[in-house]
C-alpha atoms as a PDB file:
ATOM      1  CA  UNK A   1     101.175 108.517  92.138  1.00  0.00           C
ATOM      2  CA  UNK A   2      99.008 106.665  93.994  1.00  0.00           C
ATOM      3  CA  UNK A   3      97.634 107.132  97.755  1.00  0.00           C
ATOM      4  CA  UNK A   4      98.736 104.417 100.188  1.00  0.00           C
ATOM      5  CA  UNK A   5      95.812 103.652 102.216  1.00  0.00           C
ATOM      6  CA  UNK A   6      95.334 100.882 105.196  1.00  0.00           C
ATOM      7  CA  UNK A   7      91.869  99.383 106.616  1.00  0.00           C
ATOM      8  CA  UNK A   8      91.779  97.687 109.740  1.00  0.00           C
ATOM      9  CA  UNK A   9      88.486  96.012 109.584  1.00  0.00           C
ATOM     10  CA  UNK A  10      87.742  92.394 110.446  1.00  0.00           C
ATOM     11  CA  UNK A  11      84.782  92.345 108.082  1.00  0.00           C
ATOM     12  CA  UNK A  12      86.503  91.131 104.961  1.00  0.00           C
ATOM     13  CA  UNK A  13      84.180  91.303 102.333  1.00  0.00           C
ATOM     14  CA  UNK A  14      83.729  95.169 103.284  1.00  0.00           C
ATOM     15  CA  UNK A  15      87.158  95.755 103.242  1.00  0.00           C
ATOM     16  CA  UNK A  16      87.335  93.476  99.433  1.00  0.00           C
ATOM     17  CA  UNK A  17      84.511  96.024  98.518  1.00  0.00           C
ATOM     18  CA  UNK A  18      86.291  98.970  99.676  1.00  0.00           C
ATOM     19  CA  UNK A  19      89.407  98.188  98.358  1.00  0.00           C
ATOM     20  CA  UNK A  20      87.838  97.625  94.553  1.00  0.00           C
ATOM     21  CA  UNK A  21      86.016 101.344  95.052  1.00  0.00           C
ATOM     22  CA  UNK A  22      89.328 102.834  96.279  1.00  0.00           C
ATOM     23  CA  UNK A  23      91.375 101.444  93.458  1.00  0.00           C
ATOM     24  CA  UNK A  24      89.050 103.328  90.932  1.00  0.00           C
ATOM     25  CA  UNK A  25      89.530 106.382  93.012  1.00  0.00           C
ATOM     26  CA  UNK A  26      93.408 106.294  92.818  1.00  0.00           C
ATOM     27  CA  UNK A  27      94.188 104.996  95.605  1.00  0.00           C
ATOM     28  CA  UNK A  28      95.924 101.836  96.112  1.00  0.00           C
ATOM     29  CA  UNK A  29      94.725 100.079  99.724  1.00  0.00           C
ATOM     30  CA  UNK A  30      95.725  97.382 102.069  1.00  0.00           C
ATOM     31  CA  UNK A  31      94.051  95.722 104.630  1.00  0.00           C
ATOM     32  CA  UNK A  32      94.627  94.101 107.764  1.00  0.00           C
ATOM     33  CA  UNK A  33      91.771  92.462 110.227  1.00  0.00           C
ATOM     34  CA  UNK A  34      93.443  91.966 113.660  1.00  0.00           C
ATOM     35  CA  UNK A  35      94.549  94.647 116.331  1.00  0.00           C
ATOM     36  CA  UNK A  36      97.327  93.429 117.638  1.00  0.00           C
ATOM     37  CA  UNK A  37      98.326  92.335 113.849  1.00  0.00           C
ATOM     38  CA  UNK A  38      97.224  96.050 112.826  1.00  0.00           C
ATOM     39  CA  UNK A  39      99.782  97.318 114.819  1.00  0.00           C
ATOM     40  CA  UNK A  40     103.011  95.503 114.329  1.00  0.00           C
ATOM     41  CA  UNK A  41     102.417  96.050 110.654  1.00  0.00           C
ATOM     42  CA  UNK A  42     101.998  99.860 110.911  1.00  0.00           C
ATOM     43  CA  UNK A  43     105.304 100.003 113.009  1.00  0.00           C
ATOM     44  CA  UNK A  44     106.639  98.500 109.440  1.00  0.00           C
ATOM     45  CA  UNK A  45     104.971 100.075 107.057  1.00  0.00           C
ATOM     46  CA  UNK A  46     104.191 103.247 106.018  1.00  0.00           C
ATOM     47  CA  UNK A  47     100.763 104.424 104.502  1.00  0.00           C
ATOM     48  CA  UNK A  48      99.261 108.178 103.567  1.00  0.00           C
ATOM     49  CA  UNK A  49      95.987 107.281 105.855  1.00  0.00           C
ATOM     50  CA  UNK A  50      94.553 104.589 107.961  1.00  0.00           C
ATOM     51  CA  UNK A  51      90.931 103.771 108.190  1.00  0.00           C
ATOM     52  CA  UNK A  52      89.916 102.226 111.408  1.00  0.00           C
ATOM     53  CA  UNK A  53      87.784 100.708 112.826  1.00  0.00           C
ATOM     54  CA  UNK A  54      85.973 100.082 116.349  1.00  0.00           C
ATOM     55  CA  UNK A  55      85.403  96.696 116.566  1.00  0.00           C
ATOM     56  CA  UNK A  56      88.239  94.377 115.808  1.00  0.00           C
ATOM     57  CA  UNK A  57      89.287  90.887 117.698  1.00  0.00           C
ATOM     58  CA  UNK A  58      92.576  91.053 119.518  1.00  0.00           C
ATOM     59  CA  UNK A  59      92.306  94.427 120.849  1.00  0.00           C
ATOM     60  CA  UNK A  60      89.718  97.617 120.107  1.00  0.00           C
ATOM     61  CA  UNK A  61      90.185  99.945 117.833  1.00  0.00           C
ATOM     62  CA  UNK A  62      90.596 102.608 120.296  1.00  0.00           C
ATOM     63  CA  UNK A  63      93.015 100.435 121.329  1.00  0.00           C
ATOM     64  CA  UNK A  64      94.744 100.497 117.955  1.00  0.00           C
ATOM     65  CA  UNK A  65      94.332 103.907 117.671  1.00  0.00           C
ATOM     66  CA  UNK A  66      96.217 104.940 121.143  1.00  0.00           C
ATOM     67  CA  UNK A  67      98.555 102.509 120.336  1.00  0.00           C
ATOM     68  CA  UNK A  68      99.720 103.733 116.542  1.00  0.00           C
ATOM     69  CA  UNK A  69      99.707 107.694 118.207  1.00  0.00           C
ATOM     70  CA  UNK A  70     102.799 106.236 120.127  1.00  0.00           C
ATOM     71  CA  UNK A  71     104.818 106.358 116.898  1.00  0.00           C
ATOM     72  CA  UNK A  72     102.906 107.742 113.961  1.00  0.00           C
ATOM     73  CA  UNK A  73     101.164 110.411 113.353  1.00  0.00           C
ATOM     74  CA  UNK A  74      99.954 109.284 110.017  1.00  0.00           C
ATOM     75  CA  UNK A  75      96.191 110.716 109.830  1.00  0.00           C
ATOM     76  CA  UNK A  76      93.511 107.964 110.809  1.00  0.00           C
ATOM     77  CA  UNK A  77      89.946 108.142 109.773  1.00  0.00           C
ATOM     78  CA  UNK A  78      88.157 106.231 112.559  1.00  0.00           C
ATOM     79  CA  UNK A  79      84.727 103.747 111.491  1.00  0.00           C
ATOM     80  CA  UNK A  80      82.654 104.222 114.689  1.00  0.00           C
ATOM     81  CA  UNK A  81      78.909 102.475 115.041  1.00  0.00           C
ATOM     82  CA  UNK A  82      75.976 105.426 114.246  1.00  0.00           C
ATOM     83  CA  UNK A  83      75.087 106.799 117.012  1.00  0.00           C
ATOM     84  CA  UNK A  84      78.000 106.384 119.393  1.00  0.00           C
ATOM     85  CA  UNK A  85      78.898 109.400 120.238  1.00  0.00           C
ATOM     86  CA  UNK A  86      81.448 108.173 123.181  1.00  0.00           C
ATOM     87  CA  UNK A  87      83.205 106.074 120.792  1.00  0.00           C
ATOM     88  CA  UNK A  88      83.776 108.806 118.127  1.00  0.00           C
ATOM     89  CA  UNK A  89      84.624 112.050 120.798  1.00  0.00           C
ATOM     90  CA  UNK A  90      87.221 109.430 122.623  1.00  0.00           C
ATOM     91  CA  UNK A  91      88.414 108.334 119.004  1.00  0.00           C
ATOM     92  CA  UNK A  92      89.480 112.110 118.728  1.00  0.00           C
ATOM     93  CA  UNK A  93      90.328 112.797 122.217  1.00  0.00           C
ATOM     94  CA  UNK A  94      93.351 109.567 121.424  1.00  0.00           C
ATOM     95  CA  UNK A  95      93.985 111.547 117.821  1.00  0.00           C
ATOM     96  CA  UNK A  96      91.903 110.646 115.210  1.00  0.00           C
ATOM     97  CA  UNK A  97      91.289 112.754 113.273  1.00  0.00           C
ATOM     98  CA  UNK A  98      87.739 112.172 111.410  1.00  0.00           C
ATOM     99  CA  UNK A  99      85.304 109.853 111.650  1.00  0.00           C
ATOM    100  CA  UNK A 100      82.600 107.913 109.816  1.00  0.00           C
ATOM    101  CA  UNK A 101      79.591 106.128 111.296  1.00  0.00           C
ATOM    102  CA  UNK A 102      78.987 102.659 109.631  1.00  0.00           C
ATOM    103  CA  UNK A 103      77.411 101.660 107.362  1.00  0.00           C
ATOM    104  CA  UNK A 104      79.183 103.784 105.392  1.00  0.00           C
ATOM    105  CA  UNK A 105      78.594 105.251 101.545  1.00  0.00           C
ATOM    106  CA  UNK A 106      82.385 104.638 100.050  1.00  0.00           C
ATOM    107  CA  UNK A 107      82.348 107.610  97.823  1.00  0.00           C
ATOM    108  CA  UNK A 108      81.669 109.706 100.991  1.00  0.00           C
ATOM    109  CA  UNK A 109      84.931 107.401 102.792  1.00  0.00           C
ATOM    110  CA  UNK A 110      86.911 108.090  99.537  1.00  0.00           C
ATOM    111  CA  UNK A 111      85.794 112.282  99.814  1.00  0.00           C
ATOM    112  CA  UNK A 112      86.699 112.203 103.610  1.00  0.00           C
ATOM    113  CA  UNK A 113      90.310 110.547 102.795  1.00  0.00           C
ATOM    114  CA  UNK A 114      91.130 113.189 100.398  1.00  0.00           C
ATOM    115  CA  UNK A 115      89.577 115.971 102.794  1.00  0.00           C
ATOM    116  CA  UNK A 116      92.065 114.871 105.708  1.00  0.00           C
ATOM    117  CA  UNK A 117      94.869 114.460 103.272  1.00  0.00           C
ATOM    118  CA  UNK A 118      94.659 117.661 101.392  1.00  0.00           C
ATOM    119  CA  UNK A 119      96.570 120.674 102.084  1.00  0.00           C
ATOM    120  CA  UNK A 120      94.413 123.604 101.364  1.00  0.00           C
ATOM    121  CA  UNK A 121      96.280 126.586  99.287  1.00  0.00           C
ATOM    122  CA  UNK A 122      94.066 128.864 101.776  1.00  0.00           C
ATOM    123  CA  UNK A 123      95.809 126.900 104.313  1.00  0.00           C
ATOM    124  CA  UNK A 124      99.530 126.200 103.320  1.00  0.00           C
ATOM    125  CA  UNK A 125     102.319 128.547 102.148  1.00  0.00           C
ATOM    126  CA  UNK A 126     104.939 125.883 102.554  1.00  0.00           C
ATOM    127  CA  UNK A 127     107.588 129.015 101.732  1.00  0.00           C
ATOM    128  CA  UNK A 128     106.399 130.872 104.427  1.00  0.00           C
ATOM    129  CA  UNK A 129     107.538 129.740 108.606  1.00  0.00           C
ATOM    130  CA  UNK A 130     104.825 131.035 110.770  1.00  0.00           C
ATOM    131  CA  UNK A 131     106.396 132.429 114.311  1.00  0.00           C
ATOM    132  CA  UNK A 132     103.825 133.840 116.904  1.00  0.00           C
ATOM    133  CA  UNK A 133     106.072 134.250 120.190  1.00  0.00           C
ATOM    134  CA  UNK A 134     107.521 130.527 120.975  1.00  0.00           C
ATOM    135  CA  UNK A 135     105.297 129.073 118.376  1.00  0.00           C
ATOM    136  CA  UNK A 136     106.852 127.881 115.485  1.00  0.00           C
ATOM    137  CA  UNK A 137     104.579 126.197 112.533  1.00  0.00           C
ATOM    138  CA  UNK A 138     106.666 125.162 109.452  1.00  0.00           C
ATOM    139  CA  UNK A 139     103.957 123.865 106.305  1.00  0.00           C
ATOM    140  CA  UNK A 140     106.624 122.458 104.412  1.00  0.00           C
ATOM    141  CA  UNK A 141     107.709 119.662 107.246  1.00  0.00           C
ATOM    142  CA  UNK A 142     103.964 119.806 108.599  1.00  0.00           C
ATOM    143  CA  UNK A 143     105.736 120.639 112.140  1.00  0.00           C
ATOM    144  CA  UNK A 144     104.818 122.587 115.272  1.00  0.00           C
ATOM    145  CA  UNK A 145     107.304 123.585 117.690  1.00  0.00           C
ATOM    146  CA  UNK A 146     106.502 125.521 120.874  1.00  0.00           C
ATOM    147  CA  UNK A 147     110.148 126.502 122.621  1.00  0.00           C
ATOM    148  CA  UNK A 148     111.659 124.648 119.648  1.00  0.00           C
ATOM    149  CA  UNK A 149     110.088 121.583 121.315  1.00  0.00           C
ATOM    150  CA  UNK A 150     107.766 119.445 118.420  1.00  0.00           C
ATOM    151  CA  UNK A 151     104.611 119.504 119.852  1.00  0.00           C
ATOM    152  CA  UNK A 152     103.872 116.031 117.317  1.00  0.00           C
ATOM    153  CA  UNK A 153     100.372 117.373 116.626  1.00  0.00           C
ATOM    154  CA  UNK A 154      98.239 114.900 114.607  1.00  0.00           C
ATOM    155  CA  UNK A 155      97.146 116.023 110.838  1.00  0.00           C
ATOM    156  CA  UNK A 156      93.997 117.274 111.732  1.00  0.00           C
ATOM    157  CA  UNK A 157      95.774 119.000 114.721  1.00  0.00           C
ATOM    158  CA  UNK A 158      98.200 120.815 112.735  1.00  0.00           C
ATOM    159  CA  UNK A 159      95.932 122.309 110.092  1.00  0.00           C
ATOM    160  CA  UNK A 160      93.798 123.629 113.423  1.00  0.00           C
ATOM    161  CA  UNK A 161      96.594 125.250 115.182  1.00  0.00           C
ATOM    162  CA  UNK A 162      98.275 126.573 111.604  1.00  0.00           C
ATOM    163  CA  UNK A 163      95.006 128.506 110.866  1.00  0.00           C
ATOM    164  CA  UNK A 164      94.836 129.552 114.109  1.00  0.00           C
ATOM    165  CA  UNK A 165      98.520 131.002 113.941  1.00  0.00           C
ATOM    166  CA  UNK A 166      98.097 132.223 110.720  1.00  0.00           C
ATOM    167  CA  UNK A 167      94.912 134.676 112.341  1.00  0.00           C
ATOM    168  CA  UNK A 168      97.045 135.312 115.463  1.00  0.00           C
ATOM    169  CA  UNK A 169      95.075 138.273 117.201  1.00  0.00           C
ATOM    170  CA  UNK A 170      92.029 137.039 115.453  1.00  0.00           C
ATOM    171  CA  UNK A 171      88.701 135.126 116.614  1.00  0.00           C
ATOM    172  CA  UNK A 172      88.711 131.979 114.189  1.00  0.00           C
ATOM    173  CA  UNK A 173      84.664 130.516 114.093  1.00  0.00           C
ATOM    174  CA  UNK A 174      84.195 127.078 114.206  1.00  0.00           C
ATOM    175  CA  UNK A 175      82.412 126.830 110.600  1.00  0.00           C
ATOM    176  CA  UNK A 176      85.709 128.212 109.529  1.00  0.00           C
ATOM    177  CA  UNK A 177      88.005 125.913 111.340  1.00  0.00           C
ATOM    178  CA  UNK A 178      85.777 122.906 110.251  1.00  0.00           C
ATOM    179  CA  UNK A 179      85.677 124.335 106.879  1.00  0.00           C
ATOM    180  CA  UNK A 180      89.394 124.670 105.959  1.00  0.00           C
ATOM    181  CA  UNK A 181      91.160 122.981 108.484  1.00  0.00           C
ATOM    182  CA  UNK A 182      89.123 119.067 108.688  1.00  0.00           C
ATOM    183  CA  UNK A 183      88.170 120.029 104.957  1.00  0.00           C
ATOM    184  CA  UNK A 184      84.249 119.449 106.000  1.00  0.00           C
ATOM    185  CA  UNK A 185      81.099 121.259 106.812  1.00  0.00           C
ATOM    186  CA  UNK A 186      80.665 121.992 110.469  1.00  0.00           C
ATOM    187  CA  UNK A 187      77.294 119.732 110.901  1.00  0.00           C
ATOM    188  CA  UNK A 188      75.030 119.882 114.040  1.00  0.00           C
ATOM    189  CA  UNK A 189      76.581 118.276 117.362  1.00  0.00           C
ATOM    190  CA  UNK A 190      79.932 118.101 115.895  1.00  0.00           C
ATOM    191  CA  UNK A 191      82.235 118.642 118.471  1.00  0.00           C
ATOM    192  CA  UNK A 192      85.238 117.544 116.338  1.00  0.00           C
ATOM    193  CA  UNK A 193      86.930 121.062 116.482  1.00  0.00           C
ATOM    194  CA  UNK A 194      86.480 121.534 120.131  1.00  0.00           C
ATOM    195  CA  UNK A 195      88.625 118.039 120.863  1.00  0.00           C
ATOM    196  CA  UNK A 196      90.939 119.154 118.494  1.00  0.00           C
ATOM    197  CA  UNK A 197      91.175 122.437 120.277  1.00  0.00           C
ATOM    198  CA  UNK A 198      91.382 120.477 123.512  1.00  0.00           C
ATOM    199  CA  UNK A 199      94.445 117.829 122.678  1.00  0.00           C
ATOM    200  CA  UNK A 200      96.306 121.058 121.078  1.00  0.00           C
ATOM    201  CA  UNK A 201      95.902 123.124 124.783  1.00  0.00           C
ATOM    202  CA  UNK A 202      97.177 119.926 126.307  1.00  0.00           C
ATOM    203  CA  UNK A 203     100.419 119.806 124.265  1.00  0.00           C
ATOM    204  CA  UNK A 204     101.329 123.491 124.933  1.00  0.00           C
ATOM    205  CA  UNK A 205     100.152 123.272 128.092  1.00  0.00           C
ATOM    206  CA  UNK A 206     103.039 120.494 128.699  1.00  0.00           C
ATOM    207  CA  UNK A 207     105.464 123.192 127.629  1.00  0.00           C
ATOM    208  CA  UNK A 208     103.746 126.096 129.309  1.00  0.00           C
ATOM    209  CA  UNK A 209     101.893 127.534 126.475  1.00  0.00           C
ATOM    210  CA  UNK A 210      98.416 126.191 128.024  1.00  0.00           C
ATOM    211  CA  UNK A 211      96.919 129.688 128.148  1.00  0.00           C
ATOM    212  CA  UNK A 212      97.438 130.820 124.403  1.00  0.00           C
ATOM    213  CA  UNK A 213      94.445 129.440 122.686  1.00  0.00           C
ATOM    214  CA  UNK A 214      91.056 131.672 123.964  1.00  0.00           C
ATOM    215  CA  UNK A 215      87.561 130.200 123.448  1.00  0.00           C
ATOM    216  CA  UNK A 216      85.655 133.176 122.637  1.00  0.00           C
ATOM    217  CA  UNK A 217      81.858 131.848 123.437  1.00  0.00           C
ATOM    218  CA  UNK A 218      79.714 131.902 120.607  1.00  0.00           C
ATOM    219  CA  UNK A 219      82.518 132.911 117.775  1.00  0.00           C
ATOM    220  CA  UNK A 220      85.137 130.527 117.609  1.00  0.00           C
ATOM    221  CA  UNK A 221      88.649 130.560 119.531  1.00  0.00           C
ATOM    222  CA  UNK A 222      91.632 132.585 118.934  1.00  0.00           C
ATOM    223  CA  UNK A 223      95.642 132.324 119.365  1.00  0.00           C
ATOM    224  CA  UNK A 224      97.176 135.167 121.498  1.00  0.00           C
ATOM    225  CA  UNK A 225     100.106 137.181 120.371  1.00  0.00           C
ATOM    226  CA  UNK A 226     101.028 136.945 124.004  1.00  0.00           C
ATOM    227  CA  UNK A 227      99.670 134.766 126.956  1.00  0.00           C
ATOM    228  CA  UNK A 228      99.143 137.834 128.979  1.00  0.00           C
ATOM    229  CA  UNK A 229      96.637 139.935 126.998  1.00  0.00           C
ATOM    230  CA  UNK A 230      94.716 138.907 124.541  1.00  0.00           C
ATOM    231  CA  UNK A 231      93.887 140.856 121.767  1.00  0.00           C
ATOM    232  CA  UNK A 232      90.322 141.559 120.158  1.00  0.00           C
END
């Protein structure tokens, strides 16, 4: 079956181009090249991942982006100039979650798609509920409940705070996280994880569960068993 994929690019001969590559990939891809057009039609249609960009007329991708998060929280792949490092840690901060600089190699956009789209068996018993105190993860609905409250975690999100369950008790390094979690090498200045890390204190923070997730300088983070004492 194929992979339903949307760009929102204005540059359409890229997105023509990209859309040919994709299609010999498996995946079958739509595009749209307005903001505001971008999204009504995701509030009516459904895709597997959205690849989006910065720049677009109407309103900005981040824009977009903050916008779609309101009622999806299909996984977005944001295209962000090289270099602009603002534009990709805000990108994450509104929950994307990857990005590309552009110009970008399609066979590397077609290897990130499938990395933020796979579920990785070292991940993802989707038999087995995970239940750490008031934290609830369930891989087969891809849900996170803290207080039986969804905490509507992005893709990206989710995979950080299952692994992170799954080692409860347990200092999780970022190569690690990066590794299985975004399905990527941790490369030099990425501070992808550490968003990620960020946006998922903010949700259980909302619901009291702010304190649970320990950065443990130098290692990695870790989920406590219990808010009050961490455990080594």
């Amino acid at each position: 079956m194929n992979i339903a994929i949307l760009l929102i690019d204005d540059d359409r001969e890229l997105c023509s181009l990209l859309c040919d590559f994709l299609a010999l990939e498996g995946f079958q891809t739509s595009a749209v090249h307005h903001g505001i057009e971008a999204v009504a039609h995701c509030r009516k249609h459904h895709y597997d991942a959205i690849v989006l960009d910065i720049m677009l007329p109407g309103i900005q991708g981040l824009d977009v982006l903050r916008q779609i998060r309101q009622f999806s929280t299909t996984p977005i792949l944001m295209l962000t100039a090289r270099g602009a490092e603002t534009d990709r840690i805000l990108g994450l901060e509104l929950g994307a979650d990857d990005y590309l600089p552009k110009p970008c190699n399609p066979r590397e956009l077609a290897a990130r798609l499938r990395a933020i789209l796979r579920r990785s068996p070292k991940l993802v018993d989707e038999s087995v509920t995970l239940e750490v105190g008031q934290t609830c993860i369930n891989p087969a609905e891809r849900r996170a409940l803290y207080g039986d409250v969804d905490l509507q975690l992005t893709s990206a999100e989710f995979n950080v705070l299952q692994l992170l369950v799954r080692n409860a008790g347990k200092v999780v390094n970022k190569e690690t996280l990066s590794q299985q979690a975004l399905g990527r090498a941790l490369s030099a200045y990425d501070r992808s994880i550490d968003v990620h890390i960020s946006k998922i204190r903010k949700k259980l923070g909302a619901l009291g569960g702010g304190s649970l997730i320990v950065s443990v300088r130098g290692s990695g983070y870790q989920f406590r068993i219990s808010p009050e004492k961490p455990h080594p």
